[in-house]
Protein backbone atom coordinates (compact mmCIF):
# COMPACT_ATOMS: atom_id res chain seq x y z
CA UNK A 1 -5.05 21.00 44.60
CA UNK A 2 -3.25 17.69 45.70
CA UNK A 3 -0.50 15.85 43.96
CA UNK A 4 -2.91 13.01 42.90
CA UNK A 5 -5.66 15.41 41.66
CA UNK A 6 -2.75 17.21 39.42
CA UNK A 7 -1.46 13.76 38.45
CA UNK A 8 -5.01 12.74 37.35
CA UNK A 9 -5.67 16.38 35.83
CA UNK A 10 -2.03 15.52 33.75
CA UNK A 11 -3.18 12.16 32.23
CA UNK A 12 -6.49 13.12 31.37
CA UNK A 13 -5.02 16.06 29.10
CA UNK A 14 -2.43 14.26 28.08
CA UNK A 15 -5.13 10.88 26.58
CA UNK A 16 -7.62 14.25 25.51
CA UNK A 17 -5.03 15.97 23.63
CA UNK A 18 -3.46 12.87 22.29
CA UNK A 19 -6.95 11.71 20.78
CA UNK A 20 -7.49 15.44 19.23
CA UNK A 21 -3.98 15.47 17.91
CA UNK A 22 -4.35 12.47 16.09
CA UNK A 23 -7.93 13.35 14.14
CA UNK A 24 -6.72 16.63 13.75
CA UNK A 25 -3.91 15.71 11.79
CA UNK A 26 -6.15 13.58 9.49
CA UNK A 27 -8.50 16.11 8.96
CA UNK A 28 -5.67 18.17 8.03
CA UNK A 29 -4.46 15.51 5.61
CA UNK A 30 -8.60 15.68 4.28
CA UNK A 31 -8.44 18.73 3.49
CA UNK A 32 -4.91 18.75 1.98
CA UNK A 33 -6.31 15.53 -0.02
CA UNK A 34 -9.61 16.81 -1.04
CA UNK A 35 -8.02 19.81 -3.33
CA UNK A 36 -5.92 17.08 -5.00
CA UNK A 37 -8.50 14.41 -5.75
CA UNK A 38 -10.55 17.50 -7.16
CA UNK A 39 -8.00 18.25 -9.38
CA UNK A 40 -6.91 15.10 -10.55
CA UNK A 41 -10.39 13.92 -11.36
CA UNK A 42 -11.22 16.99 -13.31
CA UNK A 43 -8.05 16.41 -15.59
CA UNK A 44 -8.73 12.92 -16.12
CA UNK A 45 -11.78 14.17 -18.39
CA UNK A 46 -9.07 16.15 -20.91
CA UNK A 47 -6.47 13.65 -20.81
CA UNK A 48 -5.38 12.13 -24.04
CA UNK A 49 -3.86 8.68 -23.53
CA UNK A 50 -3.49 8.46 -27.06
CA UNK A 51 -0.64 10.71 -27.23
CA UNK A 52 1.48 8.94 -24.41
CA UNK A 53 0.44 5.14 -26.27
CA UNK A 54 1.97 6.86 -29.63
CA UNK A 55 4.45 8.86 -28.57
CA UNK A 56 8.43 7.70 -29.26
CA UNK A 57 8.95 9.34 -25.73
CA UNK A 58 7.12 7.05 -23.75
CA UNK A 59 10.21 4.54 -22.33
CA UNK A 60 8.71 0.60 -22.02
CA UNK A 61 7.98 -0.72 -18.45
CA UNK A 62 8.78 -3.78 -17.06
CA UNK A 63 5.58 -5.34 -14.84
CA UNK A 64 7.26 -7.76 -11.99
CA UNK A 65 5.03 -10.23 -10.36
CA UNK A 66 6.10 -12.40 -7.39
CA UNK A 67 4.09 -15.36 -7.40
CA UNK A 68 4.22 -17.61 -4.31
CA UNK A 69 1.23 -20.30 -4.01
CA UNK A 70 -1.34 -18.42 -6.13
CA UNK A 71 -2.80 -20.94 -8.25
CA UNK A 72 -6.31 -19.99 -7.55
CA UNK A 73 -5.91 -16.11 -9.19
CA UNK A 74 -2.21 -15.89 -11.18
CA UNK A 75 -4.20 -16.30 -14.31
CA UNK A 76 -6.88 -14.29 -13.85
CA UNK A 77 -4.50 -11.60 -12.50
CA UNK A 78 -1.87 -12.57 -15.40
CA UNK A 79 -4.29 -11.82 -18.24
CA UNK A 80 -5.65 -8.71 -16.80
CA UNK A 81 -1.77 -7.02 -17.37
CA UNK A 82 -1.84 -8.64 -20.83
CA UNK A 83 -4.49 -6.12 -21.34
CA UNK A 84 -2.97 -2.99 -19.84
CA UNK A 85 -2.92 0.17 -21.71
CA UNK A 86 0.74 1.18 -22.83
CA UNK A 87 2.64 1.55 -25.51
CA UNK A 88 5.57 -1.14 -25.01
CA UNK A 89 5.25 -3.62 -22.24
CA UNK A 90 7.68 -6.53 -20.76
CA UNK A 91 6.47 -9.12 -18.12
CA UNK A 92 7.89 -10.72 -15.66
CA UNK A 93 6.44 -13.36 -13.45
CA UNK A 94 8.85 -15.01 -10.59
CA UNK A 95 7.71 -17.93 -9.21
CA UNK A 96 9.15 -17.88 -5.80
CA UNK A 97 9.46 -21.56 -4.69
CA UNK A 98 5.52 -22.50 -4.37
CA UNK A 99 4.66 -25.77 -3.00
CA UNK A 100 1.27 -25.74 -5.28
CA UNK A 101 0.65 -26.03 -8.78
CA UNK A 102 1.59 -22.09 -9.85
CA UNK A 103 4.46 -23.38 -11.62
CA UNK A 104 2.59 -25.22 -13.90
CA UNK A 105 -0.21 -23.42 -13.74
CA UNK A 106 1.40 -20.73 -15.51
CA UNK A 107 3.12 -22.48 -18.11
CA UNK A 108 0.25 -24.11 -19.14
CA UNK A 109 -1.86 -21.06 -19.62
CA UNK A 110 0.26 -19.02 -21.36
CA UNK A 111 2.36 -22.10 -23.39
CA UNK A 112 5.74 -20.88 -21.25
CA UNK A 113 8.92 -23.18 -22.72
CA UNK A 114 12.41 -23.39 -21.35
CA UNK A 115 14.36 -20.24 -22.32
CA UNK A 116 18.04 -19.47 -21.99
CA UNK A 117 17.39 -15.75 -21.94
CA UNK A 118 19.76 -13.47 -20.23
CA UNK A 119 19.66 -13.15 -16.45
CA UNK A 120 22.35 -10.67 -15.45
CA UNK A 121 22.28 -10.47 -11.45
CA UNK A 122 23.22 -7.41 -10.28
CA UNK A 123 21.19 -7.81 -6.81
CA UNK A 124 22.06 -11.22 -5.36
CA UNK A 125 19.19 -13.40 -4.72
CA UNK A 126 18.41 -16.99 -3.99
CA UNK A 127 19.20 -19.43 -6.56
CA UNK A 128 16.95 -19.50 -10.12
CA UNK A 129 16.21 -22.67 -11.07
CA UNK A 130 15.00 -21.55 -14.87
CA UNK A 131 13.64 -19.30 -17.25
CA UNK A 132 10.74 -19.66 -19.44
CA UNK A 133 9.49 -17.18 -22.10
CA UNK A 134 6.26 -16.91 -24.28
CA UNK A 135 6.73 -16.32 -27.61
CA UNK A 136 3.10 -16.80 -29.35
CA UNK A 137 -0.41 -15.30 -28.89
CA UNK A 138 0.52 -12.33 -27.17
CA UNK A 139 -0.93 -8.39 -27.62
CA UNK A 140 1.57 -6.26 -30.27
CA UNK A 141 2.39 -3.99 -27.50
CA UNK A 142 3.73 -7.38 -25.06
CA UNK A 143 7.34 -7.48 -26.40
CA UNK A 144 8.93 -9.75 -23.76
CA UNK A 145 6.98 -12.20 -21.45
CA UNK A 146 9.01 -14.84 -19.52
CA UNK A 147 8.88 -16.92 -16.31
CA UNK A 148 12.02 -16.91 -13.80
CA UNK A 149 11.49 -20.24 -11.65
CA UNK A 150 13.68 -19.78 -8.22
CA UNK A 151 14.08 -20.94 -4.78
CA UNK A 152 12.12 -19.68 -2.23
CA UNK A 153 13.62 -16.31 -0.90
CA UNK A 154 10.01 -14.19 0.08
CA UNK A 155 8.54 -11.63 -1.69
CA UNK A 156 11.11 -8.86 -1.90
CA UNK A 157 13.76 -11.46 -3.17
CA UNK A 158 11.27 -12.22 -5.96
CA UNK A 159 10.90 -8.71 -6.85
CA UNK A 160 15.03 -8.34 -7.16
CA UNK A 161 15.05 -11.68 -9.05
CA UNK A 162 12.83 -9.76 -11.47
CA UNK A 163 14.35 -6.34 -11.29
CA UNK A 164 17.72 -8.80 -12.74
CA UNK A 165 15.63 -10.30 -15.57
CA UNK A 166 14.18 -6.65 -16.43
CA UNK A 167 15.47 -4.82 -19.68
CA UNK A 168 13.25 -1.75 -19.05
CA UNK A 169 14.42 1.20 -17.15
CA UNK A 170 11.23 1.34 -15.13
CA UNK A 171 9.20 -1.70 -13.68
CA UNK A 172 5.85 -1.92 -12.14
CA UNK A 173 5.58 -4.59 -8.90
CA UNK A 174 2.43 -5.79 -8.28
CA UNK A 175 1.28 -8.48 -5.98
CA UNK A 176 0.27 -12.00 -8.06
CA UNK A 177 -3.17 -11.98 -6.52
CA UNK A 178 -4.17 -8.11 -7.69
CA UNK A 179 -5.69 -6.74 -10.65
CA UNK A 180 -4.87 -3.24 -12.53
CA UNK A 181 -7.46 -1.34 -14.11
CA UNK A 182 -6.51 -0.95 -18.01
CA UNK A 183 -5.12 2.44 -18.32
CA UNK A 184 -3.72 2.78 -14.75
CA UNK A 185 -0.01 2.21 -15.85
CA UNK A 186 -0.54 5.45 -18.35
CA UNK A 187 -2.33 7.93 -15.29
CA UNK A 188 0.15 6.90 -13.07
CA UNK A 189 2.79 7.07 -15.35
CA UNK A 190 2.28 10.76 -15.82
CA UNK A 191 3.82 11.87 -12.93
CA UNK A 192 7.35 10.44 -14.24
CA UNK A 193 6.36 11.95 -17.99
CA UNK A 194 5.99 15.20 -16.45
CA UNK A 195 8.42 15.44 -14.22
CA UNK A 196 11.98 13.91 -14.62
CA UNK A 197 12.72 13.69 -10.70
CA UNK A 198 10.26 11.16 -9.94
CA UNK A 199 11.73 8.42 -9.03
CA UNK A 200 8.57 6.18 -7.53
CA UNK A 201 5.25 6.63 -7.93
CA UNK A 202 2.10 4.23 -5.77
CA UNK A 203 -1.56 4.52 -7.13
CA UNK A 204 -4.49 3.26 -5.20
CA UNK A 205 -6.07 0.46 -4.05
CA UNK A 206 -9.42 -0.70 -4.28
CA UNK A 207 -10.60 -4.01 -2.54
CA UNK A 208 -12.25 -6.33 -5.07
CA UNK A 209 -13.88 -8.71 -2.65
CA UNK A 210 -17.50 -9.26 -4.30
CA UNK A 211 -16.95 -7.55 -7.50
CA UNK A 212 -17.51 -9.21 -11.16
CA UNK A 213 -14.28 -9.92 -12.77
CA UNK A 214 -13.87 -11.21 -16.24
CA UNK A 215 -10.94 -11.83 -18.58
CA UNK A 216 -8.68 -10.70 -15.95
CA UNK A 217 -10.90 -7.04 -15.59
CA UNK A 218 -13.43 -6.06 -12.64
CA UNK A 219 -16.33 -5.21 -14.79
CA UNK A 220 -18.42 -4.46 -11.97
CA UNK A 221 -17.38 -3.15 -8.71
CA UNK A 222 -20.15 -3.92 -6.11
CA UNK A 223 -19.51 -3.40 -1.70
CA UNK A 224 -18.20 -6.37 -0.29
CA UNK A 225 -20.94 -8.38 1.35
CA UNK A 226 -19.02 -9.10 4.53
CA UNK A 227 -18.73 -6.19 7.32
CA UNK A 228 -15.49 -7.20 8.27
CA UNK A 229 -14.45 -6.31 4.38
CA UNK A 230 -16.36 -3.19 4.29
CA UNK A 231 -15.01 -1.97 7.60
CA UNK A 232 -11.34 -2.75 5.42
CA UNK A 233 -13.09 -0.80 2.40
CA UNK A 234 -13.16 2.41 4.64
CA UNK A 235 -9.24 2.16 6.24
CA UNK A 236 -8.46 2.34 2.52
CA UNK A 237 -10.23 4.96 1.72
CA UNK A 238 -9.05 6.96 4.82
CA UNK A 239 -5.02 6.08 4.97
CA UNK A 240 -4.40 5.31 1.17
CA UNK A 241 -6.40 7.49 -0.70
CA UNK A 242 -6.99 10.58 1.87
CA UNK A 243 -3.81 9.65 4.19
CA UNK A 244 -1.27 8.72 1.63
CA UNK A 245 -2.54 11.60 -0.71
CA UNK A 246 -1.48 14.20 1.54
CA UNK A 247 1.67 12.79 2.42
CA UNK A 248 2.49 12.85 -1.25
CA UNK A 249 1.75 16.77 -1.57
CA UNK A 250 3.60 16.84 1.83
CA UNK A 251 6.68 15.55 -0.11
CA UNK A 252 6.60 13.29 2.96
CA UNK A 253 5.62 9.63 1.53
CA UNK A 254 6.91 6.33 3.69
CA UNK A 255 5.29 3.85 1.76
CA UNK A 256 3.62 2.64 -1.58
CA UNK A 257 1.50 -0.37 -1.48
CA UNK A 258 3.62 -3.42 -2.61
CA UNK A 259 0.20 -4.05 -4.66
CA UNK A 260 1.15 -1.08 -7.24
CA UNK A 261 3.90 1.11 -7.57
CA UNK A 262 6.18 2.39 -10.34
CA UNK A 263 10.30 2.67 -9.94
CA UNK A 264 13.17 3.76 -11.47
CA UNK A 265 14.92 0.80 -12.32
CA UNK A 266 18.38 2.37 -11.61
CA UNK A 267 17.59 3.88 -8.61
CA UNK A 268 16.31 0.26 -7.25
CA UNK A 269 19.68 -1.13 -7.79
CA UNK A 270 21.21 2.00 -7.15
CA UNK A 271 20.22 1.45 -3.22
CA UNK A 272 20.98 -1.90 -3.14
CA UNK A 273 17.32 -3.29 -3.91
CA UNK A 274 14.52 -4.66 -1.95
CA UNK A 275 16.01 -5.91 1.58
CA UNK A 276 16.38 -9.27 1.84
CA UNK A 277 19.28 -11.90 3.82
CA UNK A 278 21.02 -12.05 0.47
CA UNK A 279 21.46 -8.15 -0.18
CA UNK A 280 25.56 -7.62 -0.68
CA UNK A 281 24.78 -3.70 -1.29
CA UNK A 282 27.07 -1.39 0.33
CA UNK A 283 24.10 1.32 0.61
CA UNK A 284 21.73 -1.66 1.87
CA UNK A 285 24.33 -2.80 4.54
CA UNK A 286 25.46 0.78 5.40
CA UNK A 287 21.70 1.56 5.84
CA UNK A 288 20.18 -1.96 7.62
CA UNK A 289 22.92 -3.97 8.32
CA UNK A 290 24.24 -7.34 6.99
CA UNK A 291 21.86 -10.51 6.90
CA UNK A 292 18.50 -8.84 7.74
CA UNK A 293 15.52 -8.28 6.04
CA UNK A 294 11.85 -7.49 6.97
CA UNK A 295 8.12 -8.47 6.71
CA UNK A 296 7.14 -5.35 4.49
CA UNK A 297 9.60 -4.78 1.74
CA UNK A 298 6.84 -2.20 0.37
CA UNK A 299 7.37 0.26 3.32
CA UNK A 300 11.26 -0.42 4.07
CA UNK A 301 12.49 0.70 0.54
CA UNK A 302 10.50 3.71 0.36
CA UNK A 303 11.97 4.86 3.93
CA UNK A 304 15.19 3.66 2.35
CA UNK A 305 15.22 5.80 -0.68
CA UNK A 306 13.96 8.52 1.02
CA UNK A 307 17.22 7.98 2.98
CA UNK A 308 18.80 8.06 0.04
CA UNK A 309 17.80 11.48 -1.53
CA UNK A 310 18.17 13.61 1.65
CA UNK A 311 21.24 12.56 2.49
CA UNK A 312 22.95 12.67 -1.41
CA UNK A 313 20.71 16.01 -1.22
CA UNK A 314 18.93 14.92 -4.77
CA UNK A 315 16.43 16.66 -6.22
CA UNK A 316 14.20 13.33 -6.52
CA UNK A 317 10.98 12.61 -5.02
CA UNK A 318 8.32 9.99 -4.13
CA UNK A 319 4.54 10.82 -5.72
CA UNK A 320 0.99 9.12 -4.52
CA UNK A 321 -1.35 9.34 -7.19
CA UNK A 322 -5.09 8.80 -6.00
CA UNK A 323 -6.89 7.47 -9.18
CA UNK A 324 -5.28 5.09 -10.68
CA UNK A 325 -7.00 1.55 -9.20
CA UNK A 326 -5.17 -1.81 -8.40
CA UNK A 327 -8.03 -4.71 -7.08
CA UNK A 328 -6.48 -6.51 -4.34
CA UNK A 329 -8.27 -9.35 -2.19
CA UNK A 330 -8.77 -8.41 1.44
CA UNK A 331 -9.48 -10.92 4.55
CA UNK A 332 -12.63 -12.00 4.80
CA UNK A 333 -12.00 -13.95 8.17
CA UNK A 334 -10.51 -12.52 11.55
CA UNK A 335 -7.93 -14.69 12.04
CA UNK A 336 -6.60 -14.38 8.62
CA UNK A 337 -7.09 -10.04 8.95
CA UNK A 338 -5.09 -10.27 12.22
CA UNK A 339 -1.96 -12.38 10.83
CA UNK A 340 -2.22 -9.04 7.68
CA UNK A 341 -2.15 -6.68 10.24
CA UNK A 342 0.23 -8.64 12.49
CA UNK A 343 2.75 -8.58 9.43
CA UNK A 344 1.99 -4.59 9.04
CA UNK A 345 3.22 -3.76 12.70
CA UNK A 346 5.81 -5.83 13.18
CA UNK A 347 6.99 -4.33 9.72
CA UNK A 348 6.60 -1.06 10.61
CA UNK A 349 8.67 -1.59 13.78
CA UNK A 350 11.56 -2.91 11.39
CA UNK A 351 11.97 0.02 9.40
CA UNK A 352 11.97 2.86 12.07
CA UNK A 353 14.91 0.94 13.87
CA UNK A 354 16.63 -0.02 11.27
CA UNK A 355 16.01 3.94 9.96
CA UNK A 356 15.96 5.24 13.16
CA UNK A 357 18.73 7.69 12.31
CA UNK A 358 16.36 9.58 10.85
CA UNK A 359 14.11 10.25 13.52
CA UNK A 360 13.68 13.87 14.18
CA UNK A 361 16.64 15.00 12.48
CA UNK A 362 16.57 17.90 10.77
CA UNK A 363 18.92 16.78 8.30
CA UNK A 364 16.09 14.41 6.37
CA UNK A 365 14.11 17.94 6.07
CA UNK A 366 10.60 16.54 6.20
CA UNK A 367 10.79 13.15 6.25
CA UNK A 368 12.78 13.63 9.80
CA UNK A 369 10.73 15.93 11.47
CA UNK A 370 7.58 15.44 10.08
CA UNK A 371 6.75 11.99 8.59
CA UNK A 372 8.89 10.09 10.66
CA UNK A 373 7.51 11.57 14.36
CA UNK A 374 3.93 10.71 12.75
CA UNK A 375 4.31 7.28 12.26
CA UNK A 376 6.25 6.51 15.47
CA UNK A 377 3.54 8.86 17.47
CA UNK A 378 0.55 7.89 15.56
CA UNK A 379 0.74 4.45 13.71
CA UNK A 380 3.14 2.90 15.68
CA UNK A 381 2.46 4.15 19.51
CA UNK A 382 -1.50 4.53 18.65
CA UNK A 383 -2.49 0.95 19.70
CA UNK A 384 -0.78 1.11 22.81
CA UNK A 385 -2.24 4.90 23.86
CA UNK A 386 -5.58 4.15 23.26
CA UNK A 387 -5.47 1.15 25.14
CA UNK A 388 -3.86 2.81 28.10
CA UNK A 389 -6.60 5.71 27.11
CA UNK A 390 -9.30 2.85 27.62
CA UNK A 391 -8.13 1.39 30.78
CA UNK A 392 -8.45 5.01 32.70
CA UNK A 393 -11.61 5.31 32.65
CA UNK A 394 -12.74 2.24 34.89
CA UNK A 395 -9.61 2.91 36.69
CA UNK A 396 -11.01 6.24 37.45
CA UNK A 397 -14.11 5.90 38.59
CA UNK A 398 -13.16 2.88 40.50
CA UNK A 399 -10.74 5.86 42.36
CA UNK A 400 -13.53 8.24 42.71
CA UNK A 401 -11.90 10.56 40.20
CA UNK A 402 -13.66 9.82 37.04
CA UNK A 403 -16.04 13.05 36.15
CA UNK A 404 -18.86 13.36 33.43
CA UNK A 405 -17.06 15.91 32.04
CA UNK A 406 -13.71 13.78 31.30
CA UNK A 407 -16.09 10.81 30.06
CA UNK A 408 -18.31 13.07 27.33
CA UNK A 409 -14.93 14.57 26.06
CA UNK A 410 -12.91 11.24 25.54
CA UNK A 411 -15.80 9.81 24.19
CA UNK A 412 -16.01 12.97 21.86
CA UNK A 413 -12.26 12.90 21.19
CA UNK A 414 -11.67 9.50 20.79
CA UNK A 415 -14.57 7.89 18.98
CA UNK A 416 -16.67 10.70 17.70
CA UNK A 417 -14.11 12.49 16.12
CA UNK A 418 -12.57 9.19 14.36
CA UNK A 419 -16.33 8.69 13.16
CA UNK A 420 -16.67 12.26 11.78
CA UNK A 421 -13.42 11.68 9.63
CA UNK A 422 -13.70 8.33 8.67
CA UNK A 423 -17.28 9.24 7.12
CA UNK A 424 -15.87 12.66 5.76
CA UNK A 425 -12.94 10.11 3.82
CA UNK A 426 -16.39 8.11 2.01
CA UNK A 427 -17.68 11.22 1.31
CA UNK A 428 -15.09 12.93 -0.63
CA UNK A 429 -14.23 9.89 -2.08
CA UNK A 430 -17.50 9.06 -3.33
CA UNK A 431 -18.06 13.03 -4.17
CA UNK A 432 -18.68 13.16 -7.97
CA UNK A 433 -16.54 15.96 -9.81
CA UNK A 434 -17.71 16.69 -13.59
CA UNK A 435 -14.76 15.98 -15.63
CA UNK A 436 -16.00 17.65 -18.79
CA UNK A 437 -18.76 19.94 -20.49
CA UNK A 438 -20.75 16.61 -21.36
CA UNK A 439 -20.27 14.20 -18.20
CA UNK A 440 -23.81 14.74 -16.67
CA UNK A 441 -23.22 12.15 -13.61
CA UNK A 442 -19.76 12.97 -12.85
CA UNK A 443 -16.78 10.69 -11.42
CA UNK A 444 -15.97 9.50 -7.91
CA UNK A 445 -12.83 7.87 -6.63
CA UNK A 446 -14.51 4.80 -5.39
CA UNK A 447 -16.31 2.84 -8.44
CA UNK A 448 -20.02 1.81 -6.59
CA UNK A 449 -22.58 2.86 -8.73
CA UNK A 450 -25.55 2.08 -6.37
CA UNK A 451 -26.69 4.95 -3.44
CA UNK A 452 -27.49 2.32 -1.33
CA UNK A 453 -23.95 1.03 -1.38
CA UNK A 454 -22.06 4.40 -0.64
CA UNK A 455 -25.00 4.73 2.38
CA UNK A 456 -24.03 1.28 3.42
CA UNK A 457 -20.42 2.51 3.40
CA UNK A 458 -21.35 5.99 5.24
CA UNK A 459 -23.00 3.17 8.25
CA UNK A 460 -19.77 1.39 8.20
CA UNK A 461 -17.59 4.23 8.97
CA UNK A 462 -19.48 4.76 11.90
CA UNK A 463 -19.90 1.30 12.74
CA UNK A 464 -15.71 0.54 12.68
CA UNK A 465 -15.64 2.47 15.88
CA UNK A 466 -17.16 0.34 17.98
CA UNK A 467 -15.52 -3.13 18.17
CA UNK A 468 -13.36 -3.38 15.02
CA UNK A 469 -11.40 -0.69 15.95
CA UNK A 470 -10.58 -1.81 19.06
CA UNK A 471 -10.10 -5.15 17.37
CA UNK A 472 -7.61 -4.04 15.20
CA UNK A 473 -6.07 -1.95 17.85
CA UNK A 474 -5.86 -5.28 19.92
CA UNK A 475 -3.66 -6.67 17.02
CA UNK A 476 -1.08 -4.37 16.80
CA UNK A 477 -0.23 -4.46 20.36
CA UNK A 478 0.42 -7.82 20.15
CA UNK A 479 2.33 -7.46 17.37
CA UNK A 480 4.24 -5.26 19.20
CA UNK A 481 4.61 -7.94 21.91
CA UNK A 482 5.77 -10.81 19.24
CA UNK A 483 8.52 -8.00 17.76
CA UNK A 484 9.79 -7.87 20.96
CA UNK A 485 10.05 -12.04 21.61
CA UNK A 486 11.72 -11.77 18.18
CA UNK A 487 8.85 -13.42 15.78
CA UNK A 488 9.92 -13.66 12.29
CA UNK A 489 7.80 -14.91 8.91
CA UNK A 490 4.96 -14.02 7.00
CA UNK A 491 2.07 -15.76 7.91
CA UNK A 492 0.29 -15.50 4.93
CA UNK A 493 -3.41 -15.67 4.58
CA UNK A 494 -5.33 -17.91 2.47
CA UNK A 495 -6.94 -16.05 -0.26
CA UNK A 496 -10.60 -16.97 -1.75
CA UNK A 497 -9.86 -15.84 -5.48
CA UNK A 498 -12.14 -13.86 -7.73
CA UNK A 499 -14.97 -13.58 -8.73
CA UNK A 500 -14.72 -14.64 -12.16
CA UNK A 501 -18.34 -14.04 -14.19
């Protein structure tokens, strides 16, 4: 054997193995998921919310909701928390600078007036320019509802701006242009009932595109009409509610969906808060630097407090609770998917340097030699391996080198496999599970009620393989390249609203 033939023998087993490695992994995280969904489903037939909406043990929650330019969906999303299931409830809405009408949008709907209220800030944020409250027509269990009007800082300086205002020692952030299914805030809040060292909890999330909303409630979820959407519908399924399930029995969560997740209040401010340029934190600066921040506050904190806990050695952890739905709007044009998943790389790449200490160090237990090494080798290098993957094989053959057998088994590896798990993540997530002696039909994680929309769903699964994938895959390399020329911002994507029957 010549040099060349062992070089080409070495990068075909190392694209082959990579490929294998990477489904295998999220088969493993399947089949670590699937006994979890199982359970939870089967207990959500003997739970008794009742108990947790009566009980004098139940602490109030504070919902924060960033607002920035959402006019077309704050009320729609605003009166679907007004109708959230728990027992004592405060809500906050920041409006974070919005050139449109959300300002008085808002205080129009719900009759907001000028309020003096107390805004102690113990996480330094741009400048608030007022504080309104609401103080008639709201549900008994609403005991505080009030507007903070500031300058425009981003997201994750909205979410501190509200964390300030908060009297509760938990909060809920939510996106402004999301809605939460009624008793989500008491399944998720479970996990911090039953255990005491929970310190964040993220529940799933459904995409709402094409489903009946009314009063603020999806009354009727139906497949998004769009194949771009319903190739979207099937990454949820497979990284949030199969991927991030696992990693939550794995003790080994880097991120909760800045759509919905539950904190401890004091352990927020006890890290210094979301990151943003204004952060004076001694943790935050120890941890990031001074005067930086990041395109996806929902991952960096996570990896942050994380940080935290391994290296105070606390007995706190980080849960991922399947069921429990938030609605969120998804892209329903490529240019305004690829700025999303732009923002999603480029973030990623911001919180593995800045946490890069972390990186297969023993010392962060898990999270260091296990979580960490996945999303650098999978999520972050994937785009550019599979690319390089691609580009052998017309490279090879224009060499002379490229054999059938190579071809069938990166075709197998690459593609076949991803289609076998992507379809096995509808599947279980569709699977119904009888929840008590009396439910005939069953319950599913995903809420379509019609066959012909999970078979629809089964075709796209297969279908995201060939083209979107390697769409998608296109985007994050180039996100990769802006990170490196330094691009900065948001770009956020215009939004089509709901729905509204």
């Amino acid at each position: 054997m010549t040099f060349i033939d062992y070089f080409y023998g070495v990068v075909e087993f190392f694209f082959l193995g990579y490929f294998v490695s990477l489904h295998s992994v999220n088969l493993f995280f399947i089949i670590i998921a699937f006994r979890d969904v199982r359970r939870l489903l089967i207990s959500t037939g003997y739970e008794d919310f009742d108990i947790a909406m009566t009980s004098p043990f139940t602490p109030p929650l504070s919902i924060v909701v960033p607002a920035y330019n959402e006019e077309k969906t704050i009320v729609e999303s605003i009166n679907s928390l007004l109708k959230l299931k728990f027992p004592r409830l405060e809500i906050i809405i920041v409006n974070d600078g919005s050139g449109d009408s959300t300002l008085e949008v808002l205080k129009k709907a719900f009759n907001m007036k000028r309020s003096d209220m107390n805004y102690p800030e113990k996480i330094t944020t741009a400048r608030v320019r007022g504080c309104y409250a609401s103080r008639s027509g709201l549900p008994a269990h609403v005991q505080r509802f009030v507007l903070i009007d500031k300058e425009n800082g981003g997201k994750a300086d909205s979410l501190n701006a509200g964390i300030n205002a908060s009297f509760c020692p938990y909060f809920v952030s939510i996106d402004a242009d999301s809605l939460i299914d009624e008793a989500a805030l008491l399944q998720a809040f479970r996990s911090v009932l039953d255990r005491e060292d929970i310190v964040a909890v993220g529940g799933q999330v459904a995409i709402v595109n094409n489903s009946e909303v009314a009063g603020g409630k999806v009354i009727k979820a139906r497949l998004p009409v769009k194949w771009l959407v319903r190739f979207q519908v099937v990454e949820y399924l497979r990284s949030f509610t199969m991927g991030r399930t696992a990693l939550s029995r794995l003790s080994s969560v880097l991120i909760i969906s800045g759509v919905f997740g539950i904190f401890s209040k004091d352990f927020v401010q006890k890290i210094g808060g979301y990151l943003t340029r204004n952060l004076t934190s001694k943790v935050a600066c120890e941890y990031t630097g001074r005067q930086v921040e990041t395109v996806c506050e929902d991952m960096e904190i996570i990896v942050r407090i994380q940080r935290y806990i391994q290296e105070k050695k606390l007995r706190k952890r980080i849960e991922y609770v399947p069921h429990p739905v938030a609605w969120t709007e998804a892209p329903e044009i490529l240019s305004s998917l690829a700025k999303q998943r732009n923002r999603w790389q480029r973030g990623l790449m911001e919180t593995m340097i800045y946490h890069r200490k972390m990186l297969f160090n023993r010392n962060y237990g898990r999270i260091g030699l296990f979580a960490f090494p996945y999303f650098l080798i999978f999520e972050l290098l994937g785009a550019p391996v599979e690319l390089l993957g691609y580009i052998t094989l017309p490279l090879l053959f224009y060499l002379d080198n490229l054999s059938y057998t190579y071809l069938f088994l990166f075709t197998a590896a690459s593609i076949f496999y991803g289609i076998f798990i992507s379809v096995l993540s509808v599947v279980i997530s569709a699977w119904p599970e009888k929840t008590s002696e009396t439910d005939m039909g069953g319950k599913s994680l995903i809420r379509y009620q019609e066959t012909r929309e999970i078979v629809t769903l089964v075709i796209a699964a297969v279908m995201e393989n060939f083209g979107y994938r390697q769409l998608t895959m296109w985007w994050r390399i180039k996100a990769i390249a802006d990170f490196i020329k330094g691009k900065k911002g948001w770009e956020k994507f215009e939004r089509k609203g709901f729905a509204v029957k």
